[in-house]
N, C-alpha and C. Protein backbone atom coordinates (compact mmCIF):
# COMPACT_ATOMS: atom_id res chain seq x y z
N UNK A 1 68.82 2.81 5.78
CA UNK A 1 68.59 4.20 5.45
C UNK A 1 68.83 4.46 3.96
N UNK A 2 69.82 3.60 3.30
CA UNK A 2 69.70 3.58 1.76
C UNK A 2 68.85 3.98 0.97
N UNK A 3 67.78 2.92 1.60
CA UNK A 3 66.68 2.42 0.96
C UNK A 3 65.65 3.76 1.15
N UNK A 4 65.96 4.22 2.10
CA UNK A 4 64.76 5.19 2.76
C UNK A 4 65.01 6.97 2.06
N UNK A 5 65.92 6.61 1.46
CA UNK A 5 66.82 8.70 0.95
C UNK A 5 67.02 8.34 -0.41
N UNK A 6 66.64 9.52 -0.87
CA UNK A 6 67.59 9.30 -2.41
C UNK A 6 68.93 10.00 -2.56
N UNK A 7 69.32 10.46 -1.57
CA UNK A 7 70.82 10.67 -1.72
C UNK A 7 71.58 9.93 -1.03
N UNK A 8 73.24 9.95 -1.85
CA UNK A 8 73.78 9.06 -1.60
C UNK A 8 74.58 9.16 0.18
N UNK A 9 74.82 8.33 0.74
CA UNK A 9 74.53 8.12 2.04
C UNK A 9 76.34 6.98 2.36
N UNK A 10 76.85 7.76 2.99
CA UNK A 10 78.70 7.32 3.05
C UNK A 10 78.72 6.82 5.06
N UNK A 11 78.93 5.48 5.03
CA UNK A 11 79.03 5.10 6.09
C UNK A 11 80.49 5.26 6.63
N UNK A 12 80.81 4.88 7.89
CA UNK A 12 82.14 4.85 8.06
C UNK A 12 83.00 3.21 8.44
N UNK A 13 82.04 2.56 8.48
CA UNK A 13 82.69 1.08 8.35
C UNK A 13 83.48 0.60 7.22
N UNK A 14 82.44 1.31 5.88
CA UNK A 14 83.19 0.27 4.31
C UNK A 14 84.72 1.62 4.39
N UNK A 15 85.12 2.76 4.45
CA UNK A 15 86.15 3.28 4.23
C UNK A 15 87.08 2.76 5.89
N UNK A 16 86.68 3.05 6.74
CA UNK A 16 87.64 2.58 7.90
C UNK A 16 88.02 0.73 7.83
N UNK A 17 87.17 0.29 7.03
CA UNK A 17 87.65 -1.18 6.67
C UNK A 17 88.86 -1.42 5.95
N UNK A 18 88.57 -0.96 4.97
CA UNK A 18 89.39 -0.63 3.59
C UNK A 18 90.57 -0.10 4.00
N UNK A 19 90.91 0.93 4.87
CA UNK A 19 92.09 1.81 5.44
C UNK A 19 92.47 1.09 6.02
N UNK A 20 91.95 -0.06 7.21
CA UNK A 20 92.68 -0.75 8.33
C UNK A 20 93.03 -1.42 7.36
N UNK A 21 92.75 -2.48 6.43
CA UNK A 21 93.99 -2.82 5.78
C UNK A 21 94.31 -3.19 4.88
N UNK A 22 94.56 -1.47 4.33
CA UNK A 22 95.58 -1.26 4.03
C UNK A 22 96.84 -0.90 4.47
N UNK A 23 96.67 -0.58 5.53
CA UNK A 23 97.71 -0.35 6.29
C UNK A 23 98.46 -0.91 7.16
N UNK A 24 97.70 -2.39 7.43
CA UNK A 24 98.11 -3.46 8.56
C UNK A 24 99.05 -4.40 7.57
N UNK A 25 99.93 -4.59 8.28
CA UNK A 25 101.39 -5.23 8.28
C UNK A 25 100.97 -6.63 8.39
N UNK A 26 100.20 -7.12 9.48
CA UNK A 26 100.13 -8.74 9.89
C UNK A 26 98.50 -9.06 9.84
N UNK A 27 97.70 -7.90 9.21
CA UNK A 27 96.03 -8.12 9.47
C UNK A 27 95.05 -8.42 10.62
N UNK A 28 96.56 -8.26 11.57
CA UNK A 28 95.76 -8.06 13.03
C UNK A 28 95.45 -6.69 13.28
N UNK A 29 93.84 -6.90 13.32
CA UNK A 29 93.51 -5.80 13.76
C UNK A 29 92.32 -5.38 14.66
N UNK A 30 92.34 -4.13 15.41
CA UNK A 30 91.71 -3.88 16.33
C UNK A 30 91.29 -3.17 16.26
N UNK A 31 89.40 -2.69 17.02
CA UNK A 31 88.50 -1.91 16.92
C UNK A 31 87.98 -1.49 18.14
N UNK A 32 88.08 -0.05 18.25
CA UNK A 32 87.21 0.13 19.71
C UNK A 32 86.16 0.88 19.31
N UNK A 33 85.06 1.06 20.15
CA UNK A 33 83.99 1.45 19.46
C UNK A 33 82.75 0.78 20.40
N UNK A 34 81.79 1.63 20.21
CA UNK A 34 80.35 2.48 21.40
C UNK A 34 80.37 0.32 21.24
N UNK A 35 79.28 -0.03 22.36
CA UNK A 35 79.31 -1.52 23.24
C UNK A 35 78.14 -1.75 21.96
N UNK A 36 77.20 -0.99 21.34
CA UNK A 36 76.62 -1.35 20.36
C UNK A 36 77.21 -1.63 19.34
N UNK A 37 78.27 -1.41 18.64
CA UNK A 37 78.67 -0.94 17.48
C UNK A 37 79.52 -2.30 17.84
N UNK A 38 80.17 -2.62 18.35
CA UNK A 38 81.21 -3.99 18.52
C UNK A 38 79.80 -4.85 18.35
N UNK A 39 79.17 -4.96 19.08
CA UNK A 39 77.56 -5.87 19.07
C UNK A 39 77.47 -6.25 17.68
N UNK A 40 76.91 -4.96 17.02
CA UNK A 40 76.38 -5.21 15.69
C UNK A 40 77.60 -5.94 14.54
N UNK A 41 78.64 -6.30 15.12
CA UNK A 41 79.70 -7.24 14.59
C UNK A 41 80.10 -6.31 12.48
N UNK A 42 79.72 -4.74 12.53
CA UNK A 42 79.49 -4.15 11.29
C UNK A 42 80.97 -4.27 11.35
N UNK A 43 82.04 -3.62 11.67
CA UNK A 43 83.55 -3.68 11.29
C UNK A 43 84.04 -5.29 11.25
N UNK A 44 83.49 -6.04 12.16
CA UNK A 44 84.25 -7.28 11.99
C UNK A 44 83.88 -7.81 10.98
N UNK A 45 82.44 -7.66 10.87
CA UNK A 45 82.10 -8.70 9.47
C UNK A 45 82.35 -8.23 8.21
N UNK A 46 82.81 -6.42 7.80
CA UNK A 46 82.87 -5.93 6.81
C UNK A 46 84.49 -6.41 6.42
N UNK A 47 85.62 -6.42 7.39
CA UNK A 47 86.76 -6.82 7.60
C UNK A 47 87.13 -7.67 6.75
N UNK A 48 86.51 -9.34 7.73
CA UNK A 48 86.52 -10.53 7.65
C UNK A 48 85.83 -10.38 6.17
N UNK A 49 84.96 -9.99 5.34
CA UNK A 49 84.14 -9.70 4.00
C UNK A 49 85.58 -9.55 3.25
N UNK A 50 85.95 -8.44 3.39
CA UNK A 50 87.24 -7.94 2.26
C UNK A 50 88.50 -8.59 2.68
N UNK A 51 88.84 -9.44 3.61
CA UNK A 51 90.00 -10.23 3.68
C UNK A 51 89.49 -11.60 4.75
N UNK A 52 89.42 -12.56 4.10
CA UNK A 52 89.03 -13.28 5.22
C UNK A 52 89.82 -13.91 5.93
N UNK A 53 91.43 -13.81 5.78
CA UNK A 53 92.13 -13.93 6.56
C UNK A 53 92.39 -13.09 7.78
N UNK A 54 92.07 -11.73 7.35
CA UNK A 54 92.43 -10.99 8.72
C UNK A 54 91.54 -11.64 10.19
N UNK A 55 92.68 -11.03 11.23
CA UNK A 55 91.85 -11.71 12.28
C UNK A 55 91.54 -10.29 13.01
N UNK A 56 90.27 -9.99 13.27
CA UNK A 56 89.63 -8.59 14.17
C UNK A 56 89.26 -9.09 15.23
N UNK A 57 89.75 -8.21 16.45
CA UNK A 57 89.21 -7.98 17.80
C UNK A 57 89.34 -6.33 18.33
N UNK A 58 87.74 -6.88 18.78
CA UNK A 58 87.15 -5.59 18.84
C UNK A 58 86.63 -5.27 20.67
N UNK A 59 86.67 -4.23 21.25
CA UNK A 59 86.69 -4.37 22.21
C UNK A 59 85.37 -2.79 22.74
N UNK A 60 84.26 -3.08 23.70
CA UNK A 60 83.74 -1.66 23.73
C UNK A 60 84.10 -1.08 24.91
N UNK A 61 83.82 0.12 24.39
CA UNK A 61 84.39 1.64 25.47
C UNK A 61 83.73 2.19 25.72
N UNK A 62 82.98 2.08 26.71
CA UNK A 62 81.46 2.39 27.27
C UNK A 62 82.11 3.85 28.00
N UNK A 63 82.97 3.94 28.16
CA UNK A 63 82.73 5.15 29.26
C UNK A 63 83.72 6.45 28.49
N UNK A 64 84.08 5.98 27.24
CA UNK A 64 85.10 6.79 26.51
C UNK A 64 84.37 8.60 26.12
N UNK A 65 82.51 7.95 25.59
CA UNK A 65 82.22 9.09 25.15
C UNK A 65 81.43 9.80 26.52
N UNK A 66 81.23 9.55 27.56
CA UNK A 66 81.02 10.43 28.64
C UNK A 66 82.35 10.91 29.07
N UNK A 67 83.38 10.66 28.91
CA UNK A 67 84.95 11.66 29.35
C UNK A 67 85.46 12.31 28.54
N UNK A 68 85.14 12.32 27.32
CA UNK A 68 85.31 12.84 26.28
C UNK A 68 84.34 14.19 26.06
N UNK A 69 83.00 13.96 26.31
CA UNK A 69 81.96 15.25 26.52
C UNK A 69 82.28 15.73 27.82
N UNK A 70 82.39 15.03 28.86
CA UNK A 70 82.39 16.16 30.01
C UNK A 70 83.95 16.95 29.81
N UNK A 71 85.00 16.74 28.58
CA UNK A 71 86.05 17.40 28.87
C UNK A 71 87.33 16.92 29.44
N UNK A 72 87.23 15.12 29.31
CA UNK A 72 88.23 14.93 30.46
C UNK A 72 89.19 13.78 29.21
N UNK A 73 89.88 14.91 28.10
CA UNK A 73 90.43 13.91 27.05
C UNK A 73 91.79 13.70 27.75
N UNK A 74 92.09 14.45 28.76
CA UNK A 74 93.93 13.89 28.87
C UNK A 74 93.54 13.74 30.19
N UNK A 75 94.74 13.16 30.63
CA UNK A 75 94.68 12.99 32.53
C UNK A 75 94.72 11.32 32.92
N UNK A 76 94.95 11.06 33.83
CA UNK A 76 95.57 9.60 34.81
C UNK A 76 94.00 9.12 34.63
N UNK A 77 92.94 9.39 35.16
CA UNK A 77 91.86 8.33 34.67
C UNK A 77 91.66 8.35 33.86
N UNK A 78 91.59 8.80 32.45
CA UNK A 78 91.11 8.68 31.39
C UNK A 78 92.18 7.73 30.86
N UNK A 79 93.53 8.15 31.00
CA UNK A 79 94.58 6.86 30.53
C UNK A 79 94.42 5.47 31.37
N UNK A 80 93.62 5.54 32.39
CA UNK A 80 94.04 4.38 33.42
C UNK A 80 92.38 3.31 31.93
N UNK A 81 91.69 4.28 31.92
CA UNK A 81 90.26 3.27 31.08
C UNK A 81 90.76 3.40 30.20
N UNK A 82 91.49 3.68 29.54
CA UNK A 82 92.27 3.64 28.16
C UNK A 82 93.12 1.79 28.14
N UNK A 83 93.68 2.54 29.00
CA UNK A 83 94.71 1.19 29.00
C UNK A 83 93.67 -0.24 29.71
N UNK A 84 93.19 0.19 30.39
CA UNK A 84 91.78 -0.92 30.73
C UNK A 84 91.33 -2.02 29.51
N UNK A 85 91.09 -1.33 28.67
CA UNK A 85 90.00 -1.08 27.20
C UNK A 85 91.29 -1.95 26.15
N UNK A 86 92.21 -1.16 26.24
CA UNK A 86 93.21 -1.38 25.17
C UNK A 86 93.94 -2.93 25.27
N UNK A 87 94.69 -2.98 26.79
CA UNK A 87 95.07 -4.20 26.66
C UNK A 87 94.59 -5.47 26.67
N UNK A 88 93.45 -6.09 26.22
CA UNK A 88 92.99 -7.17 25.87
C UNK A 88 93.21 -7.46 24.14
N UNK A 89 93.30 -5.96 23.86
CA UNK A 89 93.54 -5.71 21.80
C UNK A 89 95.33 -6.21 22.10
N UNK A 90 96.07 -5.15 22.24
CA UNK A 90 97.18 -5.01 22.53
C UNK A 90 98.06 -6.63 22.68
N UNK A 91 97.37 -7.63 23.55
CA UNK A 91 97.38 -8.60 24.04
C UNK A 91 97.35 -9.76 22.44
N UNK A 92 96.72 -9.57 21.42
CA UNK A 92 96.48 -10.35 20.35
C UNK A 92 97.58 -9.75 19.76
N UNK A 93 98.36 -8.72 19.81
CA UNK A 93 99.38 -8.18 18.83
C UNK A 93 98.73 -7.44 18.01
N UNK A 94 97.81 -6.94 17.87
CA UNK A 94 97.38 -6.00 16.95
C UNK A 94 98.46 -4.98 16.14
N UNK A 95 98.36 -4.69 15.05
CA UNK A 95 99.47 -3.65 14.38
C UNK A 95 98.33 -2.53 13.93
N UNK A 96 97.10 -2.14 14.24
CA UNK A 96 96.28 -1.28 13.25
C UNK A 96 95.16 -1.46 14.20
N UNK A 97 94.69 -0.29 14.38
CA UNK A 97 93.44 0.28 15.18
C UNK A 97 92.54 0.99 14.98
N UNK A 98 91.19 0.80 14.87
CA UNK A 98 90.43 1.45 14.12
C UNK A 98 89.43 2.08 15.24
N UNK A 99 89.12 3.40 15.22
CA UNK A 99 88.56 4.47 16.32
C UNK A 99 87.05 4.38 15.73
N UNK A 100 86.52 3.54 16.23
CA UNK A 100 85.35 3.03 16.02
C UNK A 100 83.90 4.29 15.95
N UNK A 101 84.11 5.16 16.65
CA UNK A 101 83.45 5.94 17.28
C UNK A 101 83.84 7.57 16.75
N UNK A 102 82.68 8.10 16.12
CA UNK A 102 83.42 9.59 15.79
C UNK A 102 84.18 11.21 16.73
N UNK A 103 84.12 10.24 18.23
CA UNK A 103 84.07 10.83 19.30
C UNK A 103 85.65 10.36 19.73
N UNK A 104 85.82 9.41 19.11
CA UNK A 104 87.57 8.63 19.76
C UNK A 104 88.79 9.54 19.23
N UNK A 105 88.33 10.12 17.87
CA UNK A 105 89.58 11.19 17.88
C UNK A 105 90.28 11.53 18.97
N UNK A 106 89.20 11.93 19.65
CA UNK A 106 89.81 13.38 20.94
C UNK A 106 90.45 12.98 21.83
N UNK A 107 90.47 11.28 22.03
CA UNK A 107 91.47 10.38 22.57
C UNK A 107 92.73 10.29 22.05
N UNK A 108 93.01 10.25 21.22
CA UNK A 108 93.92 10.01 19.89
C UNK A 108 95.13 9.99 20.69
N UNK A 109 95.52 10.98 21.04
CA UNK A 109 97.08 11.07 21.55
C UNK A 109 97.26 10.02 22.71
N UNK A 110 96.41 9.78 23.76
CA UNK A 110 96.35 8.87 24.62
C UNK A 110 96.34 7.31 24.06
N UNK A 111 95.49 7.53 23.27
CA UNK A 111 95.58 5.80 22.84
C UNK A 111 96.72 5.83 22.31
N UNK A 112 97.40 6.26 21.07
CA UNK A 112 98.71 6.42 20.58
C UNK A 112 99.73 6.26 21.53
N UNK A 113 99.25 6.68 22.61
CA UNK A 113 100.66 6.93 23.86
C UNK A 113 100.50 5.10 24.57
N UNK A 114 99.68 5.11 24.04
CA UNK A 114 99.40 3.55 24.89
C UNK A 114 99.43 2.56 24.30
N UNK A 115 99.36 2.20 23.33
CA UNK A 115 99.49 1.38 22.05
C UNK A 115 100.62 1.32 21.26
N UNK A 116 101.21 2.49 21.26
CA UNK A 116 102.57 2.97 21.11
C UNK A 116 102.78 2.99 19.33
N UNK A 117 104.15 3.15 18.93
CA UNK A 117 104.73 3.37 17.54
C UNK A 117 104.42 2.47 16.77
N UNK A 118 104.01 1.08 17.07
CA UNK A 118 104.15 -0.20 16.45
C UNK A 118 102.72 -0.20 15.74
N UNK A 119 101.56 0.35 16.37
CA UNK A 119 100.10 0.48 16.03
C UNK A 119 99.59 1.49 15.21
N UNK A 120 99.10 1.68 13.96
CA UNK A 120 98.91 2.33 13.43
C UNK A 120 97.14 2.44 13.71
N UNK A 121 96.76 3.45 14.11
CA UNK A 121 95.13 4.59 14.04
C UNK A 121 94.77 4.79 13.03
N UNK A 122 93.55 4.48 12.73
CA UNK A 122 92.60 4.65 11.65
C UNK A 122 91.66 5.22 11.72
N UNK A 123 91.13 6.69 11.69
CA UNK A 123 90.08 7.20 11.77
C UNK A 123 89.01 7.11 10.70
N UNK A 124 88.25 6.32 10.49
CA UNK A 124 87.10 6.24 9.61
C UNK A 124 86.83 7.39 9.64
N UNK A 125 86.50 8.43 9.83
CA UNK A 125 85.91 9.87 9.60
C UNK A 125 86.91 10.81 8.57
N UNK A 126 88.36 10.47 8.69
CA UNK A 126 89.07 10.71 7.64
C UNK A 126 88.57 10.15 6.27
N UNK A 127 88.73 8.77 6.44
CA UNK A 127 88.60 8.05 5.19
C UNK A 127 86.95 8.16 4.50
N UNK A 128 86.25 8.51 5.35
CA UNK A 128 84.68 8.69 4.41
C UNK A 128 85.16 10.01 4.25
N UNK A 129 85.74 11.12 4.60
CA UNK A 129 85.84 12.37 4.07
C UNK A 129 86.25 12.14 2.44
N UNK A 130 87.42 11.58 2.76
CA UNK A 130 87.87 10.85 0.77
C UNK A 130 87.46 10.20 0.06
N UNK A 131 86.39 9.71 0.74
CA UNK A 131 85.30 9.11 -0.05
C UNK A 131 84.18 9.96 -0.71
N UNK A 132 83.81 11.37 0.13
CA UNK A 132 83.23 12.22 -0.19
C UNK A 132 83.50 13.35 -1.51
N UNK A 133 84.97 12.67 -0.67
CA UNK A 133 85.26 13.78 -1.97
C UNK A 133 85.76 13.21 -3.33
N UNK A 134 85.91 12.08 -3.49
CA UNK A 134 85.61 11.56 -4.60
C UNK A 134 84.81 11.49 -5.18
N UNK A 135 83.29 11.31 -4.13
CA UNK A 135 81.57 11.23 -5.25
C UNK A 135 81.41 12.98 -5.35
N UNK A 136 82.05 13.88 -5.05
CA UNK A 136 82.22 15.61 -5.40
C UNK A 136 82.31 15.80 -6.97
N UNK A 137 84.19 15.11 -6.84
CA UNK A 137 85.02 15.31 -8.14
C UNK A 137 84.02 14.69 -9.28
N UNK A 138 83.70 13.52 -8.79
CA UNK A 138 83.67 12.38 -9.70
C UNK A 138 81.92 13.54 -10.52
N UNK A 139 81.14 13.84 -9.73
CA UNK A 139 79.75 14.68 -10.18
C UNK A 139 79.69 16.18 -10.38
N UNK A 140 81.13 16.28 -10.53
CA UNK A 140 81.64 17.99 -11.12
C UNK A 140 81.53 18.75 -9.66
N UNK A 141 81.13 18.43 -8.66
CA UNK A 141 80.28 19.20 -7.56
C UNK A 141 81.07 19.67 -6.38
N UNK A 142 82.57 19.06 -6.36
CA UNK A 142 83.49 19.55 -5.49
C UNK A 142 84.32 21.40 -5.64
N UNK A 143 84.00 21.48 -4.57
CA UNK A 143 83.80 23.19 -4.12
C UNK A 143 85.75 23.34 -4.55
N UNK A 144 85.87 24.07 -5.79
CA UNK A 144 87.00 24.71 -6.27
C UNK A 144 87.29 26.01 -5.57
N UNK A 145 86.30 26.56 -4.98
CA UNK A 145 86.65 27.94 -4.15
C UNK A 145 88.07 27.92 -3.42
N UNK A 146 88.09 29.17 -3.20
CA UNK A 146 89.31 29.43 -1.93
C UNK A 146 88.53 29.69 -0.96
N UNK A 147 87.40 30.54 -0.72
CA UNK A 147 87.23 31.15 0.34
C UNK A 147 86.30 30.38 1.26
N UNK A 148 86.75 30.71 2.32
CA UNK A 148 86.18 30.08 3.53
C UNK A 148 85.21 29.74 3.73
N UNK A 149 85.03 27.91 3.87
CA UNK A 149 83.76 27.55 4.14
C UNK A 149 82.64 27.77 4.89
N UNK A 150 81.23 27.71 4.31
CA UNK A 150 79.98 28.03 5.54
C UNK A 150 80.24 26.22 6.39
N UNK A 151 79.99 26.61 7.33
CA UNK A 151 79.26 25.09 8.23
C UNK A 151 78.01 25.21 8.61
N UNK A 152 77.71 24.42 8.84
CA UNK A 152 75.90 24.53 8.64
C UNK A 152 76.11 22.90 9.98
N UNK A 153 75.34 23.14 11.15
CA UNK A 153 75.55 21.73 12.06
C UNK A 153 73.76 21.23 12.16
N UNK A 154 74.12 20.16 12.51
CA UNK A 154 72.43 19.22 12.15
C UNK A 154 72.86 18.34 13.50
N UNK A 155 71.80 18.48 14.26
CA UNK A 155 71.92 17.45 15.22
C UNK A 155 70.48 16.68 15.47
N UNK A 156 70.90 15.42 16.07
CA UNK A 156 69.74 14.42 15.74
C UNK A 156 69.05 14.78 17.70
N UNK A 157 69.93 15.23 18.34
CA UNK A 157 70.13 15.33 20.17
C UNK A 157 69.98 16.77 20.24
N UNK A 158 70.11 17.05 21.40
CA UNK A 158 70.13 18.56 22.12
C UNK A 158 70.63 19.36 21.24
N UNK A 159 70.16 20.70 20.63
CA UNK A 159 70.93 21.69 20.21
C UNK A 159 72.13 22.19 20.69
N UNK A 160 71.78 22.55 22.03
CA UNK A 160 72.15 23.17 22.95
C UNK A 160 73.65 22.63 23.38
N UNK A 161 73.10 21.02 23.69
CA UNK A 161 73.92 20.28 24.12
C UNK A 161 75.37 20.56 22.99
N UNK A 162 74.58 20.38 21.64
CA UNK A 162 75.66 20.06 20.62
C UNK A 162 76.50 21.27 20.30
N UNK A 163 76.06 22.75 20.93
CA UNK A 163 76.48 23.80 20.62
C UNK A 163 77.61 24.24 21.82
N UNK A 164 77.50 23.22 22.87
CA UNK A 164 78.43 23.54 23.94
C UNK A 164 79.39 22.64 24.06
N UNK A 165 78.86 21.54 23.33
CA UNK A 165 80.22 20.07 23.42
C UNK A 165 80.88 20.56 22.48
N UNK A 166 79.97 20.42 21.29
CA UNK A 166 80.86 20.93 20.08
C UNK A 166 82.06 22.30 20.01
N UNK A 167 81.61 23.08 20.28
CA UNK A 167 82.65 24.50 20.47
C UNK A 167 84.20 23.77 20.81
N UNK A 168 83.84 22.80 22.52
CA UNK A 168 84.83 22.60 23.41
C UNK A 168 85.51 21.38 22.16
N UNK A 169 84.97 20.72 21.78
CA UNK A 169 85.95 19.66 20.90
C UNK A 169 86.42 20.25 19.58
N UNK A 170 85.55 21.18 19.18
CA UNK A 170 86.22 20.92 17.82
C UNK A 170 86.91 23.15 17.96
N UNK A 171 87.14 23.00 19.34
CA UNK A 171 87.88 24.46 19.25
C UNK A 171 87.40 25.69 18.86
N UNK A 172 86.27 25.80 18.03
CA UNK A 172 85.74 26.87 17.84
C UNK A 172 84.04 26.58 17.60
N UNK A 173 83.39 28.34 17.54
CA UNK A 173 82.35 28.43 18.20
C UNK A 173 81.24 27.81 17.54
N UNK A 174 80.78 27.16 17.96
CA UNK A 174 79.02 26.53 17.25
C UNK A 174 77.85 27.21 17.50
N UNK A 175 77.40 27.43 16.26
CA UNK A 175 76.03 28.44 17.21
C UNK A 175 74.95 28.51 15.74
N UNK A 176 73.80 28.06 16.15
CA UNK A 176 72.64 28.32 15.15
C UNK A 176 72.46 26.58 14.87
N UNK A 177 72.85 25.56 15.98
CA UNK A 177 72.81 24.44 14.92
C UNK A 177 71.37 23.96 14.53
N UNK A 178 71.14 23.30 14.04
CA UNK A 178 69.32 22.89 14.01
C UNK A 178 69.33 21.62 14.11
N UNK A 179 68.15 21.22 15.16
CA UNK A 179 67.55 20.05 15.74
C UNK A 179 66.35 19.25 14.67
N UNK A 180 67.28 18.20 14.24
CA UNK A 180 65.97 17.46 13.51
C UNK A 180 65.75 15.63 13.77
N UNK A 181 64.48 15.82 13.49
CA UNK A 181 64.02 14.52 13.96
C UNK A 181 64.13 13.49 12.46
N UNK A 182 64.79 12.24 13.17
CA UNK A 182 64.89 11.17 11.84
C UNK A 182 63.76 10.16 12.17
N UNK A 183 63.06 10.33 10.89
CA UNK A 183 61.65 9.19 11.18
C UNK A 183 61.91 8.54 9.64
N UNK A 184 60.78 7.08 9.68
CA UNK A 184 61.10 6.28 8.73
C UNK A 184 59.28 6.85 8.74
N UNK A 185 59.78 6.64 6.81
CA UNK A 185 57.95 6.82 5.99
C UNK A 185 57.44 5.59 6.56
């Protein structure tokens, strides 16, 4: 998609790479994340790229983002596929975990509860935010205002869909988002 936009375009692998470790103690580290996204081997090989000692295992969570949209972030099954998912990572000693998926937040406290004090969470969606806002500062273009931001939502899926998941996850109301289609020239 680089290649295809002329604006600049912030993934979440090269900053959630970079964060896992920095923050990992022993460079064991662990990734959960959609059964594609472990596939496409992008966190392990970006990892293994910037330290080739670290050792990554990565594990997918196929059923994380259907319990997560229908609403079901806390509760005994959602911890029971949590811990399903987790202990094969857990099992290598992992010290650092990377939420592969921009949807794993809403897990957060559960995996934390299950992985426990010793594991440090890495949300790539944090860390491209600081990445963002570095190419802001860095092009004069970061918003000095006080007053309260517009949001403006873009969805690639259901409007609809995204205006009723969205509200319920991110707590407040979504409405007006616009539906657009991504095609290659």
């Amino acid at each position: 998609m680089k290649d295809e936009y002329p604006v600049e375009l912030i993934n979440l692998i090269d900053p959630g790479s970079h964060a896992a470790l920095a923050v990992s103690q022993t460079g064991k580290i662990g990734v959960i994340a959609t059964v594609a996204t472990v596939n496409s081997h992008a966190y392990q090989n970006k990892i293994k790229e910037l330290n080739s000692d670290a050792e990554v295992h990565a594990s997918g969570c196929p059923l994380f983002v259907p319990l997560i949209e229908g609403g079901f972030t806390e509760g005994d099954e959602t911890k029971k596929v949590a811990k399903e998912y987790l202990a094969p990572l857990l099992k290598q000693g992992i010290d650092t975990l990377i939420l592969g998926c921009t949807h794993y937040p809403h897990l957060k406290k559960i995996i934390q509860e299950i992985c426990g004090p010793k594991v440090t969470l890495v949300d790539p969606a944090n860390e491209a935010v600081e990445v963002a806002k570095q190419m802001l500062k860095k092009a004069g273009t970061l918003k000095a205002s006080n007053k309260p931001a517009k949001y403006t939502y873009f969805t690639t899926a259901n409007q609809a869909q995204l205006e009723t998941i969205g509200s319920r996850l991110l707590g407040k109301p979504i409405t007006h988002a616009k539906e657009v289609k991504l095609c290659s020239s």
